[in-house]
C-alpha atoms as a PDB file:
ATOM      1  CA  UNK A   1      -4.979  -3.088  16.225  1.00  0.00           C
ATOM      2  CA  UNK A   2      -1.656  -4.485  16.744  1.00  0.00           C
ATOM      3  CA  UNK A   3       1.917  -4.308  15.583  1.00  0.00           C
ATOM      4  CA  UNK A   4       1.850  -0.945  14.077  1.00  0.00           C
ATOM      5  CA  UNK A   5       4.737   0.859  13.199  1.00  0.00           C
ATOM      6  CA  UNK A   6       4.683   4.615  13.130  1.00  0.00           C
ATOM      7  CA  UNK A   7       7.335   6.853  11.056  1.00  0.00           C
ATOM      8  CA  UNK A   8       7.144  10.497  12.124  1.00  0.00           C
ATOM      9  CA  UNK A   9       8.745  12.982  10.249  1.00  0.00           C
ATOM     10  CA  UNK A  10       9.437  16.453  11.335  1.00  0.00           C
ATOM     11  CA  UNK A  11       7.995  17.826   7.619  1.00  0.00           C
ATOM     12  CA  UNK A  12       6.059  16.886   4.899  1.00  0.00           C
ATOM     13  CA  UNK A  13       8.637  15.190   2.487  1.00  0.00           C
ATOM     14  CA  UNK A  14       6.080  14.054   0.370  1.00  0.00           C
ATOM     15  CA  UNK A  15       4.443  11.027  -0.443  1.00  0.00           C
ATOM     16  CA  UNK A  16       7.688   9.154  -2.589  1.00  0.00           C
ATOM     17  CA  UNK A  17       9.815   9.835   0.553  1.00  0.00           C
ATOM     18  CA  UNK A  18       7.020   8.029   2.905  1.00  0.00           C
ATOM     19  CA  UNK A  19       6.358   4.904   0.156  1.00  0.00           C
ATOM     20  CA  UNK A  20      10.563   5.099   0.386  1.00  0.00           C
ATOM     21  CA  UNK A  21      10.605   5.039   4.065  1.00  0.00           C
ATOM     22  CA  UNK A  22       8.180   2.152   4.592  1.00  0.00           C
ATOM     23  CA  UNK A  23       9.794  -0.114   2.310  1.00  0.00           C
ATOM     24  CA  UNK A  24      13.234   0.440   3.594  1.00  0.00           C
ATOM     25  CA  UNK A  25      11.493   0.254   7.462  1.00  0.00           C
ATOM     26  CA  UNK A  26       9.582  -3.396   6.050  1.00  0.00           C
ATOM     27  CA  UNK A  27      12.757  -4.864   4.986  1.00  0.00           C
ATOM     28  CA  UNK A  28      15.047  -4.002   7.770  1.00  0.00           C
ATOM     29  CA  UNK A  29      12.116  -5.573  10.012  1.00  0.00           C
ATOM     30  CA  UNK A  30      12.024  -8.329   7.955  1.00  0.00           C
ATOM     31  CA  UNK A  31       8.269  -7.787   6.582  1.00  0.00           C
ATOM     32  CA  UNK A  32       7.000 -10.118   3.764  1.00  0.00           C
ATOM     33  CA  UNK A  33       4.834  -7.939   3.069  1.00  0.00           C
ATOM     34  CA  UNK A  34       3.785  -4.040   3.271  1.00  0.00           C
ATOM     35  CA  UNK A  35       0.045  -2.532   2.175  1.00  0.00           C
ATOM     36  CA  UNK A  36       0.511   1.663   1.243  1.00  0.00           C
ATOM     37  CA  UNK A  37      -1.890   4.003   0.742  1.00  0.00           C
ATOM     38  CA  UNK A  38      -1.494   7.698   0.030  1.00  0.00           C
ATOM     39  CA  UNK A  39      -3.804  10.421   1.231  1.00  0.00           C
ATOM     40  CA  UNK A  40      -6.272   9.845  -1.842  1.00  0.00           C
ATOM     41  CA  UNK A  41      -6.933   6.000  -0.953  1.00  0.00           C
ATOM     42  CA  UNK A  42     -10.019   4.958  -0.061  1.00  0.00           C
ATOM     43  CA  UNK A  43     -10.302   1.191   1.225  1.00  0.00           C
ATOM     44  CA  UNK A  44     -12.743  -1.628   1.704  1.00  0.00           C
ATOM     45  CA  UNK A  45     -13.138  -2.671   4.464  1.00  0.00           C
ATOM     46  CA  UNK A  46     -12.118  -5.693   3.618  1.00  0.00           C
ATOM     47  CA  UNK A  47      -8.535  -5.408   1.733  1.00  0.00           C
ATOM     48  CA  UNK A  48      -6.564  -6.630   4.425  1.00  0.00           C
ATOM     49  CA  UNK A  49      -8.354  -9.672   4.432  1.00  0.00           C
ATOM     50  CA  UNK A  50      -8.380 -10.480   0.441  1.00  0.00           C
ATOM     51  CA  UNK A  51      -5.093  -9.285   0.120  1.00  0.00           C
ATOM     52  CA  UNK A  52      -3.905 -12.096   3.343  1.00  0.00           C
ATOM     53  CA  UNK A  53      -5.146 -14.629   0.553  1.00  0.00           C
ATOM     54  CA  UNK A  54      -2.471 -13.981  -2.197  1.00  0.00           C
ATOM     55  CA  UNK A  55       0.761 -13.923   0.769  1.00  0.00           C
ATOM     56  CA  UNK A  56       1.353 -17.730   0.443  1.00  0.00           C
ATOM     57  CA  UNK A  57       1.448 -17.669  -3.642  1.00  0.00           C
ATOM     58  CA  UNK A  58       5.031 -17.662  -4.776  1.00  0.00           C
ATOM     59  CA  UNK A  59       4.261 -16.448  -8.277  1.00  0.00           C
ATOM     60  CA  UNK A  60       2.620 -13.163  -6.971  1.00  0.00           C
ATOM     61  CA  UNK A  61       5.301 -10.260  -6.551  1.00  0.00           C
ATOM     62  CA  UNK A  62       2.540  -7.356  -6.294  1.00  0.00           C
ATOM     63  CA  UNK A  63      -1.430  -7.088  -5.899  1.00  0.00           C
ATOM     64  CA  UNK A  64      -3.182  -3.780  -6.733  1.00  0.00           C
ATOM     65  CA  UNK A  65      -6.996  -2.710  -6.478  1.00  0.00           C
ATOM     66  CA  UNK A  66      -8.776  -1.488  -9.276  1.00  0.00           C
ATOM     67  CA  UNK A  67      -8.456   2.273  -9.355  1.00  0.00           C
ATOM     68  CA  UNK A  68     -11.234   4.557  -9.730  1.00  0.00           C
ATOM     69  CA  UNK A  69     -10.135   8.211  -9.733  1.00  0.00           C
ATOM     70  CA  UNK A  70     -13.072  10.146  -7.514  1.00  0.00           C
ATOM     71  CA  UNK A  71     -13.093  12.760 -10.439  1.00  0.00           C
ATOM     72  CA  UNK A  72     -12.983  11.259 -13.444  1.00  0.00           C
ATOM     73  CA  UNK A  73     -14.766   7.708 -12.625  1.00  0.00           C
ATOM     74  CA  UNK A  74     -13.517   4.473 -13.760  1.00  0.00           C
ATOM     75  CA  UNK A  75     -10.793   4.909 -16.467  1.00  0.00           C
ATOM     76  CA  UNK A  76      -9.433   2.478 -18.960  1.00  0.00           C
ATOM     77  CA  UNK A  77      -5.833   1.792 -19.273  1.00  0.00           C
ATOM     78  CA  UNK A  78      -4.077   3.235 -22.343  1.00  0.00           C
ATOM     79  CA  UNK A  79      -1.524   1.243 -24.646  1.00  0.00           C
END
């Protein structure tokens, strides 16, 4: 792999502080784009390569995979 960026904290400031960090990292880099995952994600091999498909649409401001919680199964949204 190439052009990976690593941010190493000294502690565990949880998982809003390293979503926080990356952001802040991707925009003073000047990123178009940032993919996070927390320590629950589990990914296709693939996502990288379906989510390259949607960077070019200007009407798209966020993509998101269909979440399946590994204990409770697929789950419905609520209104």
């Amino acid at each position: 792999m190439q052009d990976i960026s690593f941010i190493d904290n000294e502690e565990n400031l949880g998982i809003a502080t390293a979503l926080n960090q990356a952001a802040v990292f991707a925009q003073k880099n000047d990123y178009n784009w940032i993919i996070t995952l927390d320590q629950d994600s589990v990914a296709p091999e693939n996502l990288v390569s379906v989510y390259s498909s949607f960077v070019n649409e200007k009407k798209i401001g966020i993509v998101c995979c269909k979440i399946i919680d590994r204990n409770f199964g697929e789950r419905q949204m609520q209104k």
